[in-house]
N, C-alpha and C. Protein backbone atom coordinates (compact mmCIF):
# COMPACT_ATOMS: atom_id res chain seq x y z
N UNK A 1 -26.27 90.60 53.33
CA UNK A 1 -24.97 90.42 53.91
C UNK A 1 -23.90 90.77 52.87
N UNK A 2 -22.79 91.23 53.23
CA UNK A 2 -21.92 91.90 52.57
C UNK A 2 -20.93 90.73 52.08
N UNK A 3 -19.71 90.36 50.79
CA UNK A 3 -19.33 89.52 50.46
C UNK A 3 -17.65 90.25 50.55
N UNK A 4 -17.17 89.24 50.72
CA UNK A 4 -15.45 88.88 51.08
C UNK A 4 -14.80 87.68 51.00
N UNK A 5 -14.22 88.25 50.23
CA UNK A 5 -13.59 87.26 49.74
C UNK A 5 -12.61 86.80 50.78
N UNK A 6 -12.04 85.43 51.16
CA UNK A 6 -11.58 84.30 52.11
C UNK A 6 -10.05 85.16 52.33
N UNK A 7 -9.83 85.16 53.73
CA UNK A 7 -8.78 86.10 54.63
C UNK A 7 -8.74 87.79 53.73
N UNK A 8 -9.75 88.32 53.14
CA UNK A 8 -9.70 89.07 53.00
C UNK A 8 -9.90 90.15 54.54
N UNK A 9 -8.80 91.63 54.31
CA UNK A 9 -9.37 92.27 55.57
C UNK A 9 -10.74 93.04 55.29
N UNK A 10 -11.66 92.42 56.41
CA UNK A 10 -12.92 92.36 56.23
C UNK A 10 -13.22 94.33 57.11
N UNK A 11 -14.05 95.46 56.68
CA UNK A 11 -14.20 96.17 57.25
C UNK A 11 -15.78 96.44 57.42
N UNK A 12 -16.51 95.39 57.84
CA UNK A 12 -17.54 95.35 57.85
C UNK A 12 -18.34 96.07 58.88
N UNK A 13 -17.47 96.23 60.01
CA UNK A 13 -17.93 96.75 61.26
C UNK A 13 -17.22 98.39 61.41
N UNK A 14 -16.47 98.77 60.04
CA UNK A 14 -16.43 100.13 60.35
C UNK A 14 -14.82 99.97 59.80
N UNK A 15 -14.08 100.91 59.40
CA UNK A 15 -12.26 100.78 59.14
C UNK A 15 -11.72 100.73 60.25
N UNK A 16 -10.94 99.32 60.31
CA UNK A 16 -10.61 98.60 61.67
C UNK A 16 -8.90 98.49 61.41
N UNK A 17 -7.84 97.92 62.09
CA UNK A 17 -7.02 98.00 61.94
C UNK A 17 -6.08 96.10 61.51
N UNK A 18 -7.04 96.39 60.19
CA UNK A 18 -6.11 95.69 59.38
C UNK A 18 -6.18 93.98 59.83
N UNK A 19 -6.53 93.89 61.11
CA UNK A 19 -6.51 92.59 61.51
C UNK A 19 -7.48 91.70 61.82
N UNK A 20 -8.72 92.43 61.04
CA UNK A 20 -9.79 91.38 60.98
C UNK A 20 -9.76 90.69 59.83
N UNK A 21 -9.66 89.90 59.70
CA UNK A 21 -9.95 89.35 58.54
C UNK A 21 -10.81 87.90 58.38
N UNK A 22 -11.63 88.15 57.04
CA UNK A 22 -13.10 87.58 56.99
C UNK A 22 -12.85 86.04 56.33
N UNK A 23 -13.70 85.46 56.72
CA UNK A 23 -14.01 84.15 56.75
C UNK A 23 -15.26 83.87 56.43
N UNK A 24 -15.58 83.15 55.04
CA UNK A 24 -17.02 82.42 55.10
C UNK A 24 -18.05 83.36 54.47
N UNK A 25 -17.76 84.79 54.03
CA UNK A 25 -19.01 86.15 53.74
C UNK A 25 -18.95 85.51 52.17
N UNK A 26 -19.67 84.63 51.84
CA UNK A 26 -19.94 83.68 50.56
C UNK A 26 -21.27 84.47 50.24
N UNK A 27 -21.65 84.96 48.47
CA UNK A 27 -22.61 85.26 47.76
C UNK A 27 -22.46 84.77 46.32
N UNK A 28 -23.76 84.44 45.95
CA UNK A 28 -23.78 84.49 44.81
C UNK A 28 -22.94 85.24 43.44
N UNK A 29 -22.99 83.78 42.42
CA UNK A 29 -21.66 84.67 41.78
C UNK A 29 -20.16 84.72 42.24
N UNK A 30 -19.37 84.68 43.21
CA UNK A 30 -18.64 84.86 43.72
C UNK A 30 -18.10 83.37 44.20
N UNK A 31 -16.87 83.10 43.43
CA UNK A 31 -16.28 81.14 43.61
C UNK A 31 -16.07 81.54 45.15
N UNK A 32 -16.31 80.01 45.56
CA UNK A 32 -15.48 80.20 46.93
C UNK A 32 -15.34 78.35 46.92
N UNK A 33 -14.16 78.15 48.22
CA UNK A 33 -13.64 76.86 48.28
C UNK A 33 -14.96 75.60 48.58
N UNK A 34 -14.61 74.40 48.09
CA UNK A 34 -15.55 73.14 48.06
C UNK A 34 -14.48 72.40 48.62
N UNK A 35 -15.19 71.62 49.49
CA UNK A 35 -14.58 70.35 50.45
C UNK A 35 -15.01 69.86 51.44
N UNK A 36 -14.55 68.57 52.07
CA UNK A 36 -14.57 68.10 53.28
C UNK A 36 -13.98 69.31 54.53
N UNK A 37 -14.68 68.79 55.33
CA UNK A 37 -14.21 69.26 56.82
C UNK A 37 -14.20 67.91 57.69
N UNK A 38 -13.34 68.03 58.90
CA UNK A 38 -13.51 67.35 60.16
C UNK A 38 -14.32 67.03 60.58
N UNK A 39 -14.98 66.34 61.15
CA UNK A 39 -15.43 66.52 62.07
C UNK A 39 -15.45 67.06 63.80
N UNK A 40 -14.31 66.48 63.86
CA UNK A 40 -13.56 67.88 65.20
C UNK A 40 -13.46 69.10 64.86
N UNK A 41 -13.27 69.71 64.02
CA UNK A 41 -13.50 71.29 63.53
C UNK A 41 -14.80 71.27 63.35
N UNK A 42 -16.06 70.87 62.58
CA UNK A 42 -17.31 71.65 62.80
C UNK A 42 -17.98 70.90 64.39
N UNK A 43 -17.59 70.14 65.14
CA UNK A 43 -17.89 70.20 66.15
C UNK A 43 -17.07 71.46 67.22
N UNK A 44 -15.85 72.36 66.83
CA UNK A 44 -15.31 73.03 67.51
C UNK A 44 -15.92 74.32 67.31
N UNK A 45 -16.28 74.55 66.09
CA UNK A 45 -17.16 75.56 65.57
C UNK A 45 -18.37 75.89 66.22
N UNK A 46 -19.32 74.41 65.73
CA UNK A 46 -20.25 74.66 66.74
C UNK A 46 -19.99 75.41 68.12
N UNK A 47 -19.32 74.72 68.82
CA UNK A 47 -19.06 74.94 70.30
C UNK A 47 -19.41 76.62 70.29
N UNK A 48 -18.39 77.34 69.32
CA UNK A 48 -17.99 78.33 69.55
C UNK A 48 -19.45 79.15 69.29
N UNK A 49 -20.37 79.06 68.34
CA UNK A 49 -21.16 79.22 67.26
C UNK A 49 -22.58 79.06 68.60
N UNK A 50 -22.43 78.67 69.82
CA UNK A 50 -23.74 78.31 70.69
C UNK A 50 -24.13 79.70 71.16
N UNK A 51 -22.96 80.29 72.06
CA UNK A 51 -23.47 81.94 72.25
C UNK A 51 -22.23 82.59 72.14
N UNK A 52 -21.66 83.29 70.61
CA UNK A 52 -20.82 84.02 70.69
C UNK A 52 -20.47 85.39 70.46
N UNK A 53 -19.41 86.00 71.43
CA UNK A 53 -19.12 87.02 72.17
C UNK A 53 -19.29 88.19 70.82
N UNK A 54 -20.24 89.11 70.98
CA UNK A 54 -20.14 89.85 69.94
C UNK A 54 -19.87 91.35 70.38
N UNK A 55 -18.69 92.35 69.98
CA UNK A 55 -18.81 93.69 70.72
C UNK A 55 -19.82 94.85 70.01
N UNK A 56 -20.67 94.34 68.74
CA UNK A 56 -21.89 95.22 68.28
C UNK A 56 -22.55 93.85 67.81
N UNK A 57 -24.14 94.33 67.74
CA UNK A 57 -25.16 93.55 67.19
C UNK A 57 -25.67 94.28 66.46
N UNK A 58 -25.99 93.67 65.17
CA UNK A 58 -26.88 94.16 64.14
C UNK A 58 -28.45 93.74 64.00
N UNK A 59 -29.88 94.34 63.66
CA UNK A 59 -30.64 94.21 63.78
C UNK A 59 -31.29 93.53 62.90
N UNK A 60 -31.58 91.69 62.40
CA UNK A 60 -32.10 91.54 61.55
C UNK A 60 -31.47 90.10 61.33
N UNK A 61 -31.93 89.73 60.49
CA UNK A 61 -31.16 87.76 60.53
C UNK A 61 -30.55 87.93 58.55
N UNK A 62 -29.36 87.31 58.41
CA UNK A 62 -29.33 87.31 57.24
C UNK A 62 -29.77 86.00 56.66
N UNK A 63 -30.07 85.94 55.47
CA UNK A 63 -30.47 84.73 54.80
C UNK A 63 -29.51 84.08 53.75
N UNK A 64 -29.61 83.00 54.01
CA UNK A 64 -28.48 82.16 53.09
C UNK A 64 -28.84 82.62 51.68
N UNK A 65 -28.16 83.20 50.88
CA UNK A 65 -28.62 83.57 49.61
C UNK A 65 -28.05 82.63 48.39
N UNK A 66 -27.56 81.25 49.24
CA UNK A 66 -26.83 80.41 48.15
C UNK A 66 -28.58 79.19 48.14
N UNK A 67 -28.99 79.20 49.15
CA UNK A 67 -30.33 78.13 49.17
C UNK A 67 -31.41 79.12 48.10
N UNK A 68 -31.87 78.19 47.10
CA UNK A 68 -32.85 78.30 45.70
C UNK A 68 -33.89 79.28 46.50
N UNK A 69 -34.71 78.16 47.38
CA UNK A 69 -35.88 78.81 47.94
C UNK A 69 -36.41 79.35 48.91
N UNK A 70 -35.53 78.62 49.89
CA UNK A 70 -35.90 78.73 51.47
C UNK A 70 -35.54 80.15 52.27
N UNK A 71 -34.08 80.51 51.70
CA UNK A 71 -33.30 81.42 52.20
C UNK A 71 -32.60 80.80 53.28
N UNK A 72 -32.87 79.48 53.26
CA UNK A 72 -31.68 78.67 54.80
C UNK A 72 -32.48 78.74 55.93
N UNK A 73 -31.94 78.34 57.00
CA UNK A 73 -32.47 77.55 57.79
C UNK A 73 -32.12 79.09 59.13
N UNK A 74 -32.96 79.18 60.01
CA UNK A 74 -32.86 80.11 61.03
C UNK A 74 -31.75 79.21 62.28
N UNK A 75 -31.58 77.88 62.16
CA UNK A 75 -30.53 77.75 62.83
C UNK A 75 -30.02 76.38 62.73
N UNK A 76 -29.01 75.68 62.93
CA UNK A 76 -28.68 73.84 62.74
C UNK A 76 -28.77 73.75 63.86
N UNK A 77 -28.93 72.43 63.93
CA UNK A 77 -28.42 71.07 65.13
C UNK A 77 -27.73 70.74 64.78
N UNK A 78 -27.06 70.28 65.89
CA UNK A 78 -25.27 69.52 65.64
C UNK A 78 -25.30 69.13 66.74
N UNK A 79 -25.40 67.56 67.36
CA UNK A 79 -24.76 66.78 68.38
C UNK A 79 -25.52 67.51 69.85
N UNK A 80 -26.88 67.91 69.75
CA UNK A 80 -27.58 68.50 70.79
C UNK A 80 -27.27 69.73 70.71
N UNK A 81 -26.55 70.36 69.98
CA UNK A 81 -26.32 71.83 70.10
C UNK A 81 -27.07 72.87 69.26
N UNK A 82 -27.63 73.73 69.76
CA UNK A 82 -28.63 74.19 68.71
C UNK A 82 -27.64 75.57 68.57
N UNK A 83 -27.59 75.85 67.04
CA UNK A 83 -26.65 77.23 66.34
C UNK A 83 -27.74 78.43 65.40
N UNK A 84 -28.08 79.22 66.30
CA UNK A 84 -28.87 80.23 65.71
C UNK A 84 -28.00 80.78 64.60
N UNK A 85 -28.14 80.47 63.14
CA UNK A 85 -27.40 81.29 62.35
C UNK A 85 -28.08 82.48 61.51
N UNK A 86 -27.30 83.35 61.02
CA UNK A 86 -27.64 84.49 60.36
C UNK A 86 -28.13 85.87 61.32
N UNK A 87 -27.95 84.98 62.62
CA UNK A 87 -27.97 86.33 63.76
C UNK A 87 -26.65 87.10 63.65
N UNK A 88 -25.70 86.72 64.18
CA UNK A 88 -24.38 86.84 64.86
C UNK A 88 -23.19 86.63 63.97
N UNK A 89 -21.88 87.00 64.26
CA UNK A 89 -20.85 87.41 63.72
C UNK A 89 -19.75 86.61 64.76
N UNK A 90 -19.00 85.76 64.05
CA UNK A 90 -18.15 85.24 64.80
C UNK A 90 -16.65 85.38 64.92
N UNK A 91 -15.98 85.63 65.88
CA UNK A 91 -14.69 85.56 66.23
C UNK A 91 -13.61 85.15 66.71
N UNK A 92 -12.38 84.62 66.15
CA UNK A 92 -11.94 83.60 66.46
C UNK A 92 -10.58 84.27 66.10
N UNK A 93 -9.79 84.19 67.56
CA UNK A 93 -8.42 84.67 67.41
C UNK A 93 -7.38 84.01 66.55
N UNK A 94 -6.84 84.19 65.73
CA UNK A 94 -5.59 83.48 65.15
C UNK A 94 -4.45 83.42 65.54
N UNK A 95 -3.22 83.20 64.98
CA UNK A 95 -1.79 83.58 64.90
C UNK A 95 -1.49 84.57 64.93
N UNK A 96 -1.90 85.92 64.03
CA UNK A 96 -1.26 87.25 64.16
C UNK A 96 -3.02 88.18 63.29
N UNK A 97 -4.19 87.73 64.04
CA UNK A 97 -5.11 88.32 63.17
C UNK A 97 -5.86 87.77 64.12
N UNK A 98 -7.60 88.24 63.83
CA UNK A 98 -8.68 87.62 64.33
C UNK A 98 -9.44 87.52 63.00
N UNK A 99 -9.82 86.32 63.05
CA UNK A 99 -10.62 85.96 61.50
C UNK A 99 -11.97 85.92 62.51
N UNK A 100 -12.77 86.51 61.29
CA UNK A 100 -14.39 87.05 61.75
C UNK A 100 -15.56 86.18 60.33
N UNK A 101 -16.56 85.64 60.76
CA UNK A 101 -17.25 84.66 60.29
C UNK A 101 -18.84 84.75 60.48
N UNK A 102 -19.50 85.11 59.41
CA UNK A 102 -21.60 85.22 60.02
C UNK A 102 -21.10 83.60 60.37
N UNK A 103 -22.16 83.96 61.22
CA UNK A 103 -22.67 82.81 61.54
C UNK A 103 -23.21 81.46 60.82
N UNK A 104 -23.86 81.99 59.76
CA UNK A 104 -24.12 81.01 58.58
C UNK A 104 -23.03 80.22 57.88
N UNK A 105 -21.69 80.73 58.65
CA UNK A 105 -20.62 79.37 58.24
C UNK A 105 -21.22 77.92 58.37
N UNK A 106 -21.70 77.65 59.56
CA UNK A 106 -21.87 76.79 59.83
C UNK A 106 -22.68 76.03 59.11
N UNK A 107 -24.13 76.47 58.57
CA UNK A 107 -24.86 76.55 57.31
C UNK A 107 -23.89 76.02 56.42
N UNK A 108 -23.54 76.66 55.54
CA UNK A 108 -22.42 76.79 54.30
C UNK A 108 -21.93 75.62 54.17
N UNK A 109 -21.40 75.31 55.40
CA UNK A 109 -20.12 74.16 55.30
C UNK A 109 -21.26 73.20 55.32
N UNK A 110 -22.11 73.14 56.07
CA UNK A 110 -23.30 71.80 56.31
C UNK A 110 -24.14 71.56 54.94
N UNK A 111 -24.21 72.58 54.40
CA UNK A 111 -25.36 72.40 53.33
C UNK A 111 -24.85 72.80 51.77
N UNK A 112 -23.70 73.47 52.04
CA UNK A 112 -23.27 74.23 50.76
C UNK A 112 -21.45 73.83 49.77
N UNK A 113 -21.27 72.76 50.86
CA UNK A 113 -19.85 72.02 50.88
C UNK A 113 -18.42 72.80 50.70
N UNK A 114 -19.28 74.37 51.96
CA UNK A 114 -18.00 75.15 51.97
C UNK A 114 -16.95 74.64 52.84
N UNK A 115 -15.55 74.65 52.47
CA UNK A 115 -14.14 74.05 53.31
C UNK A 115 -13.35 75.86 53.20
N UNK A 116 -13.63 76.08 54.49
CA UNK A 116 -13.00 77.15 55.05
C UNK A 116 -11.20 77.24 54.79
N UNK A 117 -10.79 78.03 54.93
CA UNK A 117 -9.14 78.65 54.63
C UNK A 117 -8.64 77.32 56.48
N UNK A 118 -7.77 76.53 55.75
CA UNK A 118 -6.59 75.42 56.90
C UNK A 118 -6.74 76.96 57.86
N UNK A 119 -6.23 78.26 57.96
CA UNK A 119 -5.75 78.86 58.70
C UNK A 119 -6.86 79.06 59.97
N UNK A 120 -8.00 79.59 59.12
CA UNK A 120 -9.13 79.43 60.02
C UNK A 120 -9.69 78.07 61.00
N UNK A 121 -9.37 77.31 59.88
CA UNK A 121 -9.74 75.70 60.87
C UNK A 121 -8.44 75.45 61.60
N UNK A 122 -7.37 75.42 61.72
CA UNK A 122 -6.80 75.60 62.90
C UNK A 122 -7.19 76.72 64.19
N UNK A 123 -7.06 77.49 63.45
CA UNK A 123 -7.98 78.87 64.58
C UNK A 123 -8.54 78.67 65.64
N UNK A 124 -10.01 77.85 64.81
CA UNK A 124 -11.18 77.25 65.72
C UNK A 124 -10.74 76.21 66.42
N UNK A 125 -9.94 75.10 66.01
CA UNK A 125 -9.41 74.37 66.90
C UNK A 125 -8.53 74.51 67.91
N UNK A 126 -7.79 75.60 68.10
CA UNK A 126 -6.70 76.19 68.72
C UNK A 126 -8.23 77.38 69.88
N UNK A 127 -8.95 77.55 69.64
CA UNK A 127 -9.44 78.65 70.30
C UNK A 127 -9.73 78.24 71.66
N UNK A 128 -9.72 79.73 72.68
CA UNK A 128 -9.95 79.09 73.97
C UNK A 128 -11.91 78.86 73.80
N UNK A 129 -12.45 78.81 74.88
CA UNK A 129 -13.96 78.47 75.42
C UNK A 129 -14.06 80.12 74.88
N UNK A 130 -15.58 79.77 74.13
CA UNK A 130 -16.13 81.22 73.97
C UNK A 130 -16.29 81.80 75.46
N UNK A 131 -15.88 83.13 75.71
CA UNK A 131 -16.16 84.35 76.46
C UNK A 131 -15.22 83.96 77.81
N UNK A 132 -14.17 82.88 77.55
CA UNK A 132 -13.70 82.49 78.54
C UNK A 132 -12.70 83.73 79.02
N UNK A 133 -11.87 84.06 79.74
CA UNK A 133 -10.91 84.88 79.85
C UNK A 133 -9.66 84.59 79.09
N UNK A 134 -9.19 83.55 78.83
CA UNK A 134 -8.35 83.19 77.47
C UNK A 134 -8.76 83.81 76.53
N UNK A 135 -10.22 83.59 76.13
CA UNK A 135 -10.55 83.79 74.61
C UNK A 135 -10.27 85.76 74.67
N UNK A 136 -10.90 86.08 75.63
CA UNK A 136 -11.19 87.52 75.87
C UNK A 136 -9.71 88.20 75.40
N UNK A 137 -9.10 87.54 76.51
CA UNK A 137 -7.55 87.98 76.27
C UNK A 137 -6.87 87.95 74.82
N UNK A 138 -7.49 87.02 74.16
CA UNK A 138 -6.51 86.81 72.86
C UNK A 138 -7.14 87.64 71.81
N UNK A 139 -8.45 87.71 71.95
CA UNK A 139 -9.05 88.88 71.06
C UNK A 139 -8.31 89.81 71.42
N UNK A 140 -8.46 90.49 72.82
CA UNK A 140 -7.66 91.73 72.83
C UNK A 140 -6.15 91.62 72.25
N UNK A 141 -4.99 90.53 72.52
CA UNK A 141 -3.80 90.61 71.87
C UNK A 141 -3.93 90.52 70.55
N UNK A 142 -4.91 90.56 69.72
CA UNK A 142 -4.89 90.69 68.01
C UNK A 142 -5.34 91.33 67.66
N UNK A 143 -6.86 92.29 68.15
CA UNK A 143 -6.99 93.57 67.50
C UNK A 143 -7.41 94.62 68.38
N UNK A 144 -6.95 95.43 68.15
CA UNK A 144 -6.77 96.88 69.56
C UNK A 144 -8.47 97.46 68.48
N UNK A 145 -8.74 97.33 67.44
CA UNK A 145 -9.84 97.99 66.80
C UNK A 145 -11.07 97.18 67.57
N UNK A 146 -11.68 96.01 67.70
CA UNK A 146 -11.96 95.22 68.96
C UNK A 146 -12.13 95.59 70.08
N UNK A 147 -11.63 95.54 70.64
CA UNK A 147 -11.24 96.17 71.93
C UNK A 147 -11.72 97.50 71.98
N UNK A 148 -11.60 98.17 71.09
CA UNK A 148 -12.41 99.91 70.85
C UNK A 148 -13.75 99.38 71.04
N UNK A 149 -14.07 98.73 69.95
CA UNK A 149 -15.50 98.57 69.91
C UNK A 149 -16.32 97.85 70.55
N UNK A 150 -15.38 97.24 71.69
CA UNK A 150 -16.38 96.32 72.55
C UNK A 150 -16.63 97.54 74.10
N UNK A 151 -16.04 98.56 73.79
CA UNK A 151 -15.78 99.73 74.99
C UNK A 151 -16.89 100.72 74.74
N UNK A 152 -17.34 100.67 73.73
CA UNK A 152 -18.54 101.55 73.48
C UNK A 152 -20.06 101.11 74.11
């Protein structure tokens, strides 16, 4: 998995227009933030994190490369919710951006005492229902590069 640094614009999925920006692409070597979270934010996460809307899939699971031995866990529980991580790529409309997140956030923050960018955790709390027509809509009002690539 590729590393980015926190609201960096992330071009992971190809040179996009400026308004993705990455959340959570944590590697070795590379500081990133320590803290508490909510619990209403990683329960909102989750939510989002059960089946989310992806406009490409990549072939292959990434592995937590911050865990010694295991390589991390193929997915958490949280409150009956089961979160396949290291599949999927997550998206979550903002204020004037869409911040994009592996899936192994959820990981991270659970096991690795990552505390995501305030901007992002409002985000997730502010977001509509994954794949709802809200959510759909607001992806499209933040990145037209998105929207390309969910048309292919």
């Amino acid at each position: 998995m590729a590393y980015y640094r926190d609201l960096a614009t992330c071009d992971y999925f190809g040179p996009s227009d400026n308004q993705l920006i990455a959340v959570g692409w944590l590697a070795p070597g590379h500081e990133y933030s320590h803290g508490s979270v909510t619990s209403e934010f990683f329960r909102a996460l989750a939510l989002l994190l059960v089946e989310p809307w992806q406009p490409m899939v990549f072939w292959g699971r990434a592995s937590c490369f911050l865990c010694r031995f295991s390589s991390g866990p193929a997915d958490v529980e949280y409150e009956g919710m089961k979160l396949n991580v290291g599949w999927a790529n997550l998206f979550v409309p903002g204020a004037n951006c869409v911040f994009v997140a592996p899936s192994l956030i959820a990981h991270y923050i659970d096991s690795h005492d990552y505390s995501p960018p305030v901007e992002f955790q409002e985000a997730v709390l502010n977001c509509p229902p994954m794949r709802s027509m809200a959510y759909l809509k607001a992806i499209q009002a933040k990145s037209a590069f998105l929207t390309r690539l969910a048309r292919r």
